[in-house]
PDB file of N, CA and C in Angstrom:
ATOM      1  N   UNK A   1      66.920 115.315  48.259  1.00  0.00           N
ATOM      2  CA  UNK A   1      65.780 115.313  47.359  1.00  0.00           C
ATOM      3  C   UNK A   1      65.813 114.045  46.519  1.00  0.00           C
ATOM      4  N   UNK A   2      64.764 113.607  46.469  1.00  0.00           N
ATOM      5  CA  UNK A   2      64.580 112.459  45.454  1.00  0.00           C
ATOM      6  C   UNK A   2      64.716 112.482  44.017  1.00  0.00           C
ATOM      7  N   UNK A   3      65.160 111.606  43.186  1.00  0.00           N
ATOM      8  CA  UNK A   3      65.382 111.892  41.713  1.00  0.00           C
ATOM      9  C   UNK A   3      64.501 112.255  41.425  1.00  0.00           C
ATOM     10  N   UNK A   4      64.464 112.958  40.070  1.00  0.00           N
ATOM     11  CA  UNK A   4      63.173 113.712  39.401  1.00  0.00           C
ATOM     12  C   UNK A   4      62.670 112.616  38.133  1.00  0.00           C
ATOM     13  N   UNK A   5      61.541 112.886  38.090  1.00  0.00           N
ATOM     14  CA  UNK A   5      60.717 111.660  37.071  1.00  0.00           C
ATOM     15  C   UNK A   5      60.127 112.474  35.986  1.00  0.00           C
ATOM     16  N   UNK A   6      60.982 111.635  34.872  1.00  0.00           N
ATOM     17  CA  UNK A   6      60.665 112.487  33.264  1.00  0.00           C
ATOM     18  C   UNK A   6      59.617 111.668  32.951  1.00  0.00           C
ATOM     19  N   UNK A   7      58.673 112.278  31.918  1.00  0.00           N
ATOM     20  CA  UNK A   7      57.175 112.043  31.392  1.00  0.00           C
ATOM     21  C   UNK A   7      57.186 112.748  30.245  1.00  0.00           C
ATOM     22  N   UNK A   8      56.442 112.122  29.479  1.00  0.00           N
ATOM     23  CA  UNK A   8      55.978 112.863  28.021  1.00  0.00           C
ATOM     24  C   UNK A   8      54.637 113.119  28.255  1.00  0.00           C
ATOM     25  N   UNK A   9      54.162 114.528  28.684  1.00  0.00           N
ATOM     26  CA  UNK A   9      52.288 114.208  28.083  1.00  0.00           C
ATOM     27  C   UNK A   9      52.174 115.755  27.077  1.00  0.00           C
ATOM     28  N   UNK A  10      51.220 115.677  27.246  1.00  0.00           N
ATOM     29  CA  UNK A  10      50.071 116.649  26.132  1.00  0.00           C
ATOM     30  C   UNK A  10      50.722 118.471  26.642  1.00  0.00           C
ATOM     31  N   UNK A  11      51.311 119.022  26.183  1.00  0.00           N
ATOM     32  CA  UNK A  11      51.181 120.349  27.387  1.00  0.00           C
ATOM     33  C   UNK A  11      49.789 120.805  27.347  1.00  0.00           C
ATOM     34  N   UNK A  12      49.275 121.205  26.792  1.00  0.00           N
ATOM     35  CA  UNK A  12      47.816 121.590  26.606  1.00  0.00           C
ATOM     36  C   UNK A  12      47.006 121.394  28.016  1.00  0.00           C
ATOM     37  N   UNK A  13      47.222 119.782  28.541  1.00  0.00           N
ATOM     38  CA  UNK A  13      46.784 119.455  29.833  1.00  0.00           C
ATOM     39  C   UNK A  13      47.329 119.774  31.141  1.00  0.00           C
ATOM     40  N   UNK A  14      48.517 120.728  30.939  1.00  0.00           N
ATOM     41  CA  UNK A  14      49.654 120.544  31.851  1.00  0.00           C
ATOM     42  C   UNK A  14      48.722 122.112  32.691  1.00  0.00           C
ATOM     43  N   UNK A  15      48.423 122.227  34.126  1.00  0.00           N
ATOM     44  CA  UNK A  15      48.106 123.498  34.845  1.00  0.00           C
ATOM     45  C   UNK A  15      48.756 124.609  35.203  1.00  0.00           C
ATOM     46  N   UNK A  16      48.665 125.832  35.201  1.00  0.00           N
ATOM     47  CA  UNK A  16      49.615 127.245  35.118  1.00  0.00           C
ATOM     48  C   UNK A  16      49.264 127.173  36.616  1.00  0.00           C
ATOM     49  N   UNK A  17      50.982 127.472  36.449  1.00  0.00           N
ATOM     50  CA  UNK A  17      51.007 128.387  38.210  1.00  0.00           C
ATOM     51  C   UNK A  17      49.990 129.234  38.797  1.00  0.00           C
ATOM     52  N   UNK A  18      49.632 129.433  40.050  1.00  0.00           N
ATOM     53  CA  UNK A  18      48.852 130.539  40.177  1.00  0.00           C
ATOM     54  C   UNK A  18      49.735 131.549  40.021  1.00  0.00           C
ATOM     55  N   UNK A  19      50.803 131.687  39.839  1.00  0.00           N
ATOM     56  CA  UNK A  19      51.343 133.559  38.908  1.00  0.00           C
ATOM     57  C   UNK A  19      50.972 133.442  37.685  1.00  0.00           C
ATOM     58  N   UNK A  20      50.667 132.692  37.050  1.00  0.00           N
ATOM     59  CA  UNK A  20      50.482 132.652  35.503  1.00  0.00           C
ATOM     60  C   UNK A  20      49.229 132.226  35.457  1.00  0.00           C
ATOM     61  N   UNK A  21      48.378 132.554  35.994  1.00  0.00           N
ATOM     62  CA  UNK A  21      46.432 132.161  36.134  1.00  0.00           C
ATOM     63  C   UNK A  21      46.624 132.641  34.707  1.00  0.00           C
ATOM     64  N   UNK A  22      46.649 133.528  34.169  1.00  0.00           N
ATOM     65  CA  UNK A  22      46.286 134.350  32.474  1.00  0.00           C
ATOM     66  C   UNK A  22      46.778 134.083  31.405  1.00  0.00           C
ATOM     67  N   UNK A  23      47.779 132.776  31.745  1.00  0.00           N
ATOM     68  CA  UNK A  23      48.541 132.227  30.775  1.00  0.00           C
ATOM     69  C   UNK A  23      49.941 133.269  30.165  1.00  0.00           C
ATOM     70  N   UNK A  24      50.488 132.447  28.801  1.00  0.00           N
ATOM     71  CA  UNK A  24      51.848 133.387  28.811  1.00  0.00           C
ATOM     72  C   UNK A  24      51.778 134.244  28.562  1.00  0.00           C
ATOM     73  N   UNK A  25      53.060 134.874  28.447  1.00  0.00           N
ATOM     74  CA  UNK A  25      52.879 136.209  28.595  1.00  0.00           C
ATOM     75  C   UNK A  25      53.191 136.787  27.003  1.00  0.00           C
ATOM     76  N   UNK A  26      51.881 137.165  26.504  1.00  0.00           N
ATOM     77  CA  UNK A  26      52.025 137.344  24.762  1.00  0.00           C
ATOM     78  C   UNK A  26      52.713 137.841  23.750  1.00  0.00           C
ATOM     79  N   UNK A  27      53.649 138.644  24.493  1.00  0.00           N
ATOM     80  CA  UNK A  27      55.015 139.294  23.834  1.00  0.00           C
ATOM     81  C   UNK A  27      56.131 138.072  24.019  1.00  0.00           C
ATOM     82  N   UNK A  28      56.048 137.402  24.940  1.00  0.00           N
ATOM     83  CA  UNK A  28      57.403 136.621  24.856  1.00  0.00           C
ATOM     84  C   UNK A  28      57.080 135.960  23.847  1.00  0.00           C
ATOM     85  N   UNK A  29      55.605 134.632  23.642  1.00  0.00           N
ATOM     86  CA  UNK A  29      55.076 133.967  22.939  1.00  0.00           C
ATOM     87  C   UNK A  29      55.014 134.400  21.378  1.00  0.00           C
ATOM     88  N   UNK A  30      55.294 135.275  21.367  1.00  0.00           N
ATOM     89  CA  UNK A  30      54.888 136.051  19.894  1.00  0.00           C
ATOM     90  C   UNK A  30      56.601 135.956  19.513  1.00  0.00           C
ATOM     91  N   UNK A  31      57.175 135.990  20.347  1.00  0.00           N
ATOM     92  CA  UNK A  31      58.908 136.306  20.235  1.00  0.00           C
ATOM     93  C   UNK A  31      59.312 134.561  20.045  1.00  0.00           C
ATOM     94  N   UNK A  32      58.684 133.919  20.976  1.00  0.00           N
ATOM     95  CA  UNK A  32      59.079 132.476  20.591  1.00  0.00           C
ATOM     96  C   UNK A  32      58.794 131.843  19.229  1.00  0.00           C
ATOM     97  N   UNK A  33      57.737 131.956  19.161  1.00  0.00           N
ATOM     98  CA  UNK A  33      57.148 131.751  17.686  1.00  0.00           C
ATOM     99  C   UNK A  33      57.951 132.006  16.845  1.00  0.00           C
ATOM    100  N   UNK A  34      58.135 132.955  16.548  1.00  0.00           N
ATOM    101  CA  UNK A  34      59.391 133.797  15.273  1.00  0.00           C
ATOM    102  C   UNK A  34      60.438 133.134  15.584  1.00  0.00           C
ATOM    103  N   UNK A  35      61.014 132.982  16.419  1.00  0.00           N
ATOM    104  CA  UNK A  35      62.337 132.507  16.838  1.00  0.00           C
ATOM    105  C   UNK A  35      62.386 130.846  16.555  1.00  0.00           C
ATOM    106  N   UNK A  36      61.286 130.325  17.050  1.00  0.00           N
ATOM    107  CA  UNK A  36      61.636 128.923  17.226  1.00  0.00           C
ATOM    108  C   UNK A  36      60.407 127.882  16.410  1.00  0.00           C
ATOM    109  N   UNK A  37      59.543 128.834  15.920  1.00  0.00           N
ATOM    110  CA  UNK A  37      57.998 127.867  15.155  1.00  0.00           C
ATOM    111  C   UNK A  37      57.488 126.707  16.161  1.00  0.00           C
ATOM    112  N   UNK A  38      57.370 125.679  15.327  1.00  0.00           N
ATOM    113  CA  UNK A  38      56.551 124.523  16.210  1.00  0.00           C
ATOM    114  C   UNK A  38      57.938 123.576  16.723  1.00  0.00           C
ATOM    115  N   UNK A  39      59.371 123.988  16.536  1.00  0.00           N
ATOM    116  CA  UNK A  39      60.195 123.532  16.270  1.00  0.00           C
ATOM    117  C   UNK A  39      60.472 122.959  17.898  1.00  0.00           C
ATOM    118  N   UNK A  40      60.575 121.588  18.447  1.00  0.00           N
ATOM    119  CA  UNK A  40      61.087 120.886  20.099  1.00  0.00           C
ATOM    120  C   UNK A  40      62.423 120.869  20.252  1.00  0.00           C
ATOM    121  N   UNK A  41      63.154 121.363  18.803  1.00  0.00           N
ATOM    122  CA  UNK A  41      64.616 120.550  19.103  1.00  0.00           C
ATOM    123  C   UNK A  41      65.284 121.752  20.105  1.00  0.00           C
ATOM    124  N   UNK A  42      66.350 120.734  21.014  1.00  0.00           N
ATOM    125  CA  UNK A  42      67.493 121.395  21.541  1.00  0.00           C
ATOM    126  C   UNK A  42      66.533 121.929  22.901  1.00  0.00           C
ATOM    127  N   UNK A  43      65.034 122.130  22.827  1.00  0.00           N
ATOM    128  CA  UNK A  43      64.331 122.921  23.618  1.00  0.00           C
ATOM    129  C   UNK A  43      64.336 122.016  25.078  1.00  0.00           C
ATOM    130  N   UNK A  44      64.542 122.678  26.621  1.00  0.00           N
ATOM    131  CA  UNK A  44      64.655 121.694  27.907  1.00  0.00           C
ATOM    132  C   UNK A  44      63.900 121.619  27.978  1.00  0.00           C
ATOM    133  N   UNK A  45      63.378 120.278  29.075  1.00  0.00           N
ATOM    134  CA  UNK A  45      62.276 119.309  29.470  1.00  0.00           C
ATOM    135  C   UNK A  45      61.459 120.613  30.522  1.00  0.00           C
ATOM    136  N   UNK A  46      60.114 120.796  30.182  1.00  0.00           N
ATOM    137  CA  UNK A  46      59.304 121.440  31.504  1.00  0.00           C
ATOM    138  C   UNK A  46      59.586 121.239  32.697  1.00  0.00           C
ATOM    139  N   UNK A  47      59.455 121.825  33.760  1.00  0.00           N
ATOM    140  CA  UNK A  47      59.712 121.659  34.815  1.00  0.00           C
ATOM    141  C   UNK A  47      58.051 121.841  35.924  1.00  0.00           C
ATOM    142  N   UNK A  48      58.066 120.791  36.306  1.00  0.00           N
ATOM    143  CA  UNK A  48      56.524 120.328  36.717  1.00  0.00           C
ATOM    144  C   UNK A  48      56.365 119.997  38.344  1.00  0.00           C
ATOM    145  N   UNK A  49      55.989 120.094  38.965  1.00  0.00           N
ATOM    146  CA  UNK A  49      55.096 119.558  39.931  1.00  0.00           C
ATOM    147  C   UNK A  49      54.060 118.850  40.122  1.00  0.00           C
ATOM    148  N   UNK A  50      54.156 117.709  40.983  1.00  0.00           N
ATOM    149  CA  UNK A  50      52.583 117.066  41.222  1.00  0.00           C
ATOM    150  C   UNK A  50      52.421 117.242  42.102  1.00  0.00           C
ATOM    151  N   UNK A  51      50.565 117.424  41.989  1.00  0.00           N
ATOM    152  CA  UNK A  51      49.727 117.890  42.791  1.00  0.00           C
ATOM    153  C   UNK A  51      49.429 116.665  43.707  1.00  0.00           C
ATOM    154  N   UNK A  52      48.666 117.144  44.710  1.00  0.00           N
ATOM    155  CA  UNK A  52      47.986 115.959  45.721  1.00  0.00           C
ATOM    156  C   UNK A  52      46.870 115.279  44.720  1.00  0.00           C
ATOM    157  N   UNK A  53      46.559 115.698  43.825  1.00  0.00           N
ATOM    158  CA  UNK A  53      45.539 115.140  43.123  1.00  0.00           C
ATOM    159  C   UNK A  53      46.095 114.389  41.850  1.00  0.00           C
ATOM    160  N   UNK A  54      47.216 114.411  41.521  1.00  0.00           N
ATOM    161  CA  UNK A  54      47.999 113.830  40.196  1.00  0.00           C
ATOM    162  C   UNK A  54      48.244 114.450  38.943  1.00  0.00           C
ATOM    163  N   UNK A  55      47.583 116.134  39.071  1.00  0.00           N
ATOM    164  CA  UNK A  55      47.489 116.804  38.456  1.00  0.00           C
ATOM    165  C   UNK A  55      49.435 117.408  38.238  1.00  0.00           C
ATOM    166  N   UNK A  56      49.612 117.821  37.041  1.00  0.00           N
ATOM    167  CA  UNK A  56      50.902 118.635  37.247  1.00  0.00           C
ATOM    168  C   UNK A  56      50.790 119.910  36.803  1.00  0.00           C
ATOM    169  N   UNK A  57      51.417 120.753  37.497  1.00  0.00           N
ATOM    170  CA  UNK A  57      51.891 122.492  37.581  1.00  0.00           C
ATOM    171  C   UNK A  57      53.188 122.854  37.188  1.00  0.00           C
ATOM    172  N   UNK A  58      53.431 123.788  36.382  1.00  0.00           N
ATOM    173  CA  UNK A  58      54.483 124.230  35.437  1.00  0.00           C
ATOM    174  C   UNK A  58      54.754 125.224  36.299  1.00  0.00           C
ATOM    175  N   UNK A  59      56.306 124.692  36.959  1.00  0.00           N
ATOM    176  CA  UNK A  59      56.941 125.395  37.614  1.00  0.00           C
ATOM    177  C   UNK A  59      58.037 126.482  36.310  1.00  0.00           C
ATOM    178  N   UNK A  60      58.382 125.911  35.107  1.00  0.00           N
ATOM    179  CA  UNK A  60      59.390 126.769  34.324  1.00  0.00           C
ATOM    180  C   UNK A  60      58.834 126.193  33.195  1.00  0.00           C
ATOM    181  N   UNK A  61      58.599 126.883  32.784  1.00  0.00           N
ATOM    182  CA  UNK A  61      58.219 126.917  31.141  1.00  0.00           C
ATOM    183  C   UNK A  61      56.538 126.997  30.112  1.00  0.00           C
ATOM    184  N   UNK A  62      55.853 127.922  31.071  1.00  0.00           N
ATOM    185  CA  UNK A  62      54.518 128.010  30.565  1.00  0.00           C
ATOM    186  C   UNK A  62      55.096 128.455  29.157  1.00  0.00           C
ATOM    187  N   UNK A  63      55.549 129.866  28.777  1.00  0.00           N
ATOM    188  CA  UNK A  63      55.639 130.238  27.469  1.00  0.00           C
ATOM    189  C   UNK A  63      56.179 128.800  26.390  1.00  0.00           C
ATOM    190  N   UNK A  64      56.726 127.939  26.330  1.00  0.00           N
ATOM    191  CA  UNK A  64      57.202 126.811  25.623  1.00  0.00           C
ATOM    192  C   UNK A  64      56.381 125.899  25.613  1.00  0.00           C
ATOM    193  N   UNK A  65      55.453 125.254  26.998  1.00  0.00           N
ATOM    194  CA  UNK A  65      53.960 124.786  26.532  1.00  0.00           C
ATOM    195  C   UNK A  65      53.395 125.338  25.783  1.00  0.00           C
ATOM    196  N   UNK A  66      52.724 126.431  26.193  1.00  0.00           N
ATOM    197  CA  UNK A  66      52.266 127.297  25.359  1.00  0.00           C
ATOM    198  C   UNK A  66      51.975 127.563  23.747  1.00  0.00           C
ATOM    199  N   UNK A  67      53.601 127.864  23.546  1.00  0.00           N
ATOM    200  CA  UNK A  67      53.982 127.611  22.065  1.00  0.00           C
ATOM    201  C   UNK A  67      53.551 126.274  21.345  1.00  0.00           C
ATOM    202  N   UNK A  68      54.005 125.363  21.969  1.00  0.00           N
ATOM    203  CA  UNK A  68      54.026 123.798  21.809  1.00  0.00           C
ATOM    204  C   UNK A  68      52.449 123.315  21.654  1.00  0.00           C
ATOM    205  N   UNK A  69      51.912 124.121  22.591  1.00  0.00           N
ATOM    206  CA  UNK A  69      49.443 123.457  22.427  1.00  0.00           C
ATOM    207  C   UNK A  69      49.378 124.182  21.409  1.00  0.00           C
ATOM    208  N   UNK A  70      49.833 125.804  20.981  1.00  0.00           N
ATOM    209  CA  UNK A  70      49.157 126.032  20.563  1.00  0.00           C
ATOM    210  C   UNK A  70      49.591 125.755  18.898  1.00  0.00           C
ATOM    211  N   UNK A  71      50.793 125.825  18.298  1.00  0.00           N
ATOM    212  CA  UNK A  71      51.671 125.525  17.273  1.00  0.00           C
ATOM    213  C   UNK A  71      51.565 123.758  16.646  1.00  0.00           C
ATOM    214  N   UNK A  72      51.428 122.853  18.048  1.00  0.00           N
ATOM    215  CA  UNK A  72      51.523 121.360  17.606  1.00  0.00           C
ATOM    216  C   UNK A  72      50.355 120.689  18.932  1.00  0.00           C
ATOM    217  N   UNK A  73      49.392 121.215  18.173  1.00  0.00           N
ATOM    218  CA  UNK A  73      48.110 120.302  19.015  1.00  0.00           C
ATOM    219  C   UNK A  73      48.031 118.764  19.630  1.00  0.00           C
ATOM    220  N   UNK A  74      48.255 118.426  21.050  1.00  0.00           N
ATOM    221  CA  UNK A  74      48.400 116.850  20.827  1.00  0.00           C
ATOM    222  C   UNK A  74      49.758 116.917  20.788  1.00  0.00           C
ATOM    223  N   UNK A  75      50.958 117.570  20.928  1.00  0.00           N
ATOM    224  CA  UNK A  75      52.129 116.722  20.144  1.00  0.00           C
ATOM    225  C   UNK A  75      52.426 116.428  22.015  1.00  0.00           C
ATOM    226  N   UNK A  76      53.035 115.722  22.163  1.00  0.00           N
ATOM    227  CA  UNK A  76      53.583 115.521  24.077  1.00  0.00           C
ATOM    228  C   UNK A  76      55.031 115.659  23.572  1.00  0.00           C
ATOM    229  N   UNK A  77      55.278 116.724  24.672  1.00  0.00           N
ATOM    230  CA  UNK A  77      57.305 117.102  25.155  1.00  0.00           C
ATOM    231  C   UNK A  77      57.034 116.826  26.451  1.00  0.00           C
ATOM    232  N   UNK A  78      58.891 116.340  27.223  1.00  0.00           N
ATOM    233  CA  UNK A  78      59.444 115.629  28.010  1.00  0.00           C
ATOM    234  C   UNK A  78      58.926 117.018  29.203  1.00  0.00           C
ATOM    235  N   UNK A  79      58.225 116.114  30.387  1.00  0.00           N
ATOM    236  CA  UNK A  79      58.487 117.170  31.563  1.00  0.00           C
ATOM    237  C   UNK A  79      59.328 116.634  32.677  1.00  0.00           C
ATOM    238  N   UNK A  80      59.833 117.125  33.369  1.00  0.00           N
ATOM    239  CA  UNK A  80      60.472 116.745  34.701  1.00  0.00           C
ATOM    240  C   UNK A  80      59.645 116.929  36.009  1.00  0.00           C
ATOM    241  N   UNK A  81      59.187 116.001  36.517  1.00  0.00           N
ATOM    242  CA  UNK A  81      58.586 115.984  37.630  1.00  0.00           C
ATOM    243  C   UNK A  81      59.678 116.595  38.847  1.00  0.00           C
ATOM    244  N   UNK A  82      59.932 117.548  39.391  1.00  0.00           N
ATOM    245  CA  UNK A  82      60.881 118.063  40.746  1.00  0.00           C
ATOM    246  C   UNK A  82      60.469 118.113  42.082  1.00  0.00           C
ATOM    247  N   UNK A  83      59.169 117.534  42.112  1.00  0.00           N
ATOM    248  CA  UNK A  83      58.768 117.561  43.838  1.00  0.00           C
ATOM    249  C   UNK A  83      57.169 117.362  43.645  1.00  0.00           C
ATOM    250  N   UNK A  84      56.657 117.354  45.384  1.00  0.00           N
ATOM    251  CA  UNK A  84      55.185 117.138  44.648  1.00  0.00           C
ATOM    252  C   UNK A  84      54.596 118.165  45.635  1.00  0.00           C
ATOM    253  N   UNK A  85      53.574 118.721  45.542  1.00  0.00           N
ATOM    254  CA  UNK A  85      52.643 119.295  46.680  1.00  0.00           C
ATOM    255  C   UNK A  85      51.233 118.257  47.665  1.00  0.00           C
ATOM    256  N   UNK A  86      51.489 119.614  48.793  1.00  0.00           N
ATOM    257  CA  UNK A  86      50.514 118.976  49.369  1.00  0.00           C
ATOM    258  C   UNK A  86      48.513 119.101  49.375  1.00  0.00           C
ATOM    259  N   UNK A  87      48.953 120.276  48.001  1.00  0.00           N
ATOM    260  CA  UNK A  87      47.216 120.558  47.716  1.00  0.00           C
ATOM    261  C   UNK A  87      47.031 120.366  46.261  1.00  0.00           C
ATOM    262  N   UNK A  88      45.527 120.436  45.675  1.00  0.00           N
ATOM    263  CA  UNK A  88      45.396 119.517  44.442  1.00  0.00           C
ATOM    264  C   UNK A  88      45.813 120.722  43.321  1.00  0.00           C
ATOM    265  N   UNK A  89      45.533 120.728  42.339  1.00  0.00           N
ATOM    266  CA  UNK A  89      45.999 121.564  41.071  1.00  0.00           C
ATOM    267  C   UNK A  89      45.043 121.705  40.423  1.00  0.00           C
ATOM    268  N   UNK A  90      44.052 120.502  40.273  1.00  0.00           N
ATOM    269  CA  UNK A  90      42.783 120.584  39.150  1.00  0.00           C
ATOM    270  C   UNK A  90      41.939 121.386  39.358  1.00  0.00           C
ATOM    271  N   UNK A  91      41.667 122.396  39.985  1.00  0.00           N
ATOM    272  CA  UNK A  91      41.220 123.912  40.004  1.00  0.00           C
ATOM    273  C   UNK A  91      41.836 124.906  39.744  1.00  0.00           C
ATOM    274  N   UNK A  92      43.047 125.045  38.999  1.00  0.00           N
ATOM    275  CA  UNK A  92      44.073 126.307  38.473  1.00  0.00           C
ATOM    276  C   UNK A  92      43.795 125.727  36.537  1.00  0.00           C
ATOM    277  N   UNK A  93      43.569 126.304  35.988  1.00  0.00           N
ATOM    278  CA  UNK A  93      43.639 126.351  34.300  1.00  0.00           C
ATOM    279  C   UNK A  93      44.911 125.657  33.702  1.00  0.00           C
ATOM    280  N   UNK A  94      44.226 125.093  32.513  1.00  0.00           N
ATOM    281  CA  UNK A  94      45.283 124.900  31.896  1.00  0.00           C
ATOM    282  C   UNK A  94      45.853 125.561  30.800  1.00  0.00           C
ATOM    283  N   UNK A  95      46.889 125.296  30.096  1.00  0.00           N
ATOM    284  CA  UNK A  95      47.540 125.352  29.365  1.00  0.00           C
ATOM    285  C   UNK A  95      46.589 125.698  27.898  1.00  0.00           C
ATOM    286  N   UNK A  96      45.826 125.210  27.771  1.00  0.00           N
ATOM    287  CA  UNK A  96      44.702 124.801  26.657  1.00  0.00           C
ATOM    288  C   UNK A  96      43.085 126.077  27.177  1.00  0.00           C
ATOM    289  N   UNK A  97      43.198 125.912  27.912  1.00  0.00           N
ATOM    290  CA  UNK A  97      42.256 126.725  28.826  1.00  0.00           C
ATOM    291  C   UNK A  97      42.523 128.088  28.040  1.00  0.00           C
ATOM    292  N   UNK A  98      44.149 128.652  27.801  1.00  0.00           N
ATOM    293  CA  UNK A  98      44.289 129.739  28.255  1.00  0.00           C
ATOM    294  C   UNK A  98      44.967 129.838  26.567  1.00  0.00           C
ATOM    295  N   UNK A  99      44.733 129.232  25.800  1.00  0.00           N
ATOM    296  CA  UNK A  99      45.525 129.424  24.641  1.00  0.00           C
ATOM    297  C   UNK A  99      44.982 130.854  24.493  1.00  0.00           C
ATOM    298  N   UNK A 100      46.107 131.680  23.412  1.00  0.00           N
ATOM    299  CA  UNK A 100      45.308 132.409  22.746  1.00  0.00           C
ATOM    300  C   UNK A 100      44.785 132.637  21.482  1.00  0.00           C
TER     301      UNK A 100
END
């Protein structure tokens, strides 16, 4: 496998798996919050996919985007690019799409 390529963008823009079309899951999110606020530290880099279209998909860590669009609007945390696909992404929701 090829090295993986770290990026800072927006999570807000970042696309949910199709298991997570509905976004996170609101008990964990409600649990993160309390636990951790708008707070990045110590927190691991997303784990992402690119699409055939350049789009990226959150393979681990919708609930921590999540937290992150909806707690610090605009703020960009580190993702890890781990592989890419062979179909596009920009038809699955985002991150921002699905706040609650």
């Amino acid at each position: 496998m090829e090295d993986a390529e770290l990026f800072n963008v927006d999570p807000g823009t970042l696309h949910l798996p199709p298991s997570r079309e509905c976004g996170a899951d609101p008990v964990k999110l409600q649990r993160q919050i309390v636990r951790y606020g708008p707070s990045m530290t110590g927190r691991p880099a997303l784990i992402v996919f690119q699409c055939s279209d350049d789009e990226l998909i959150i393979y681990d860590g919708v609930t921590r985007a999540t937290r992150i669009a909806k707690l610090r609007p605009g703020q960009t945390v580190m993702v890890e690019v781990i592989g890419k696909l062979r179909y596009p992404g920009g038809n699955l929701p985002t991150v921002k799409e699905r706040l609650p």
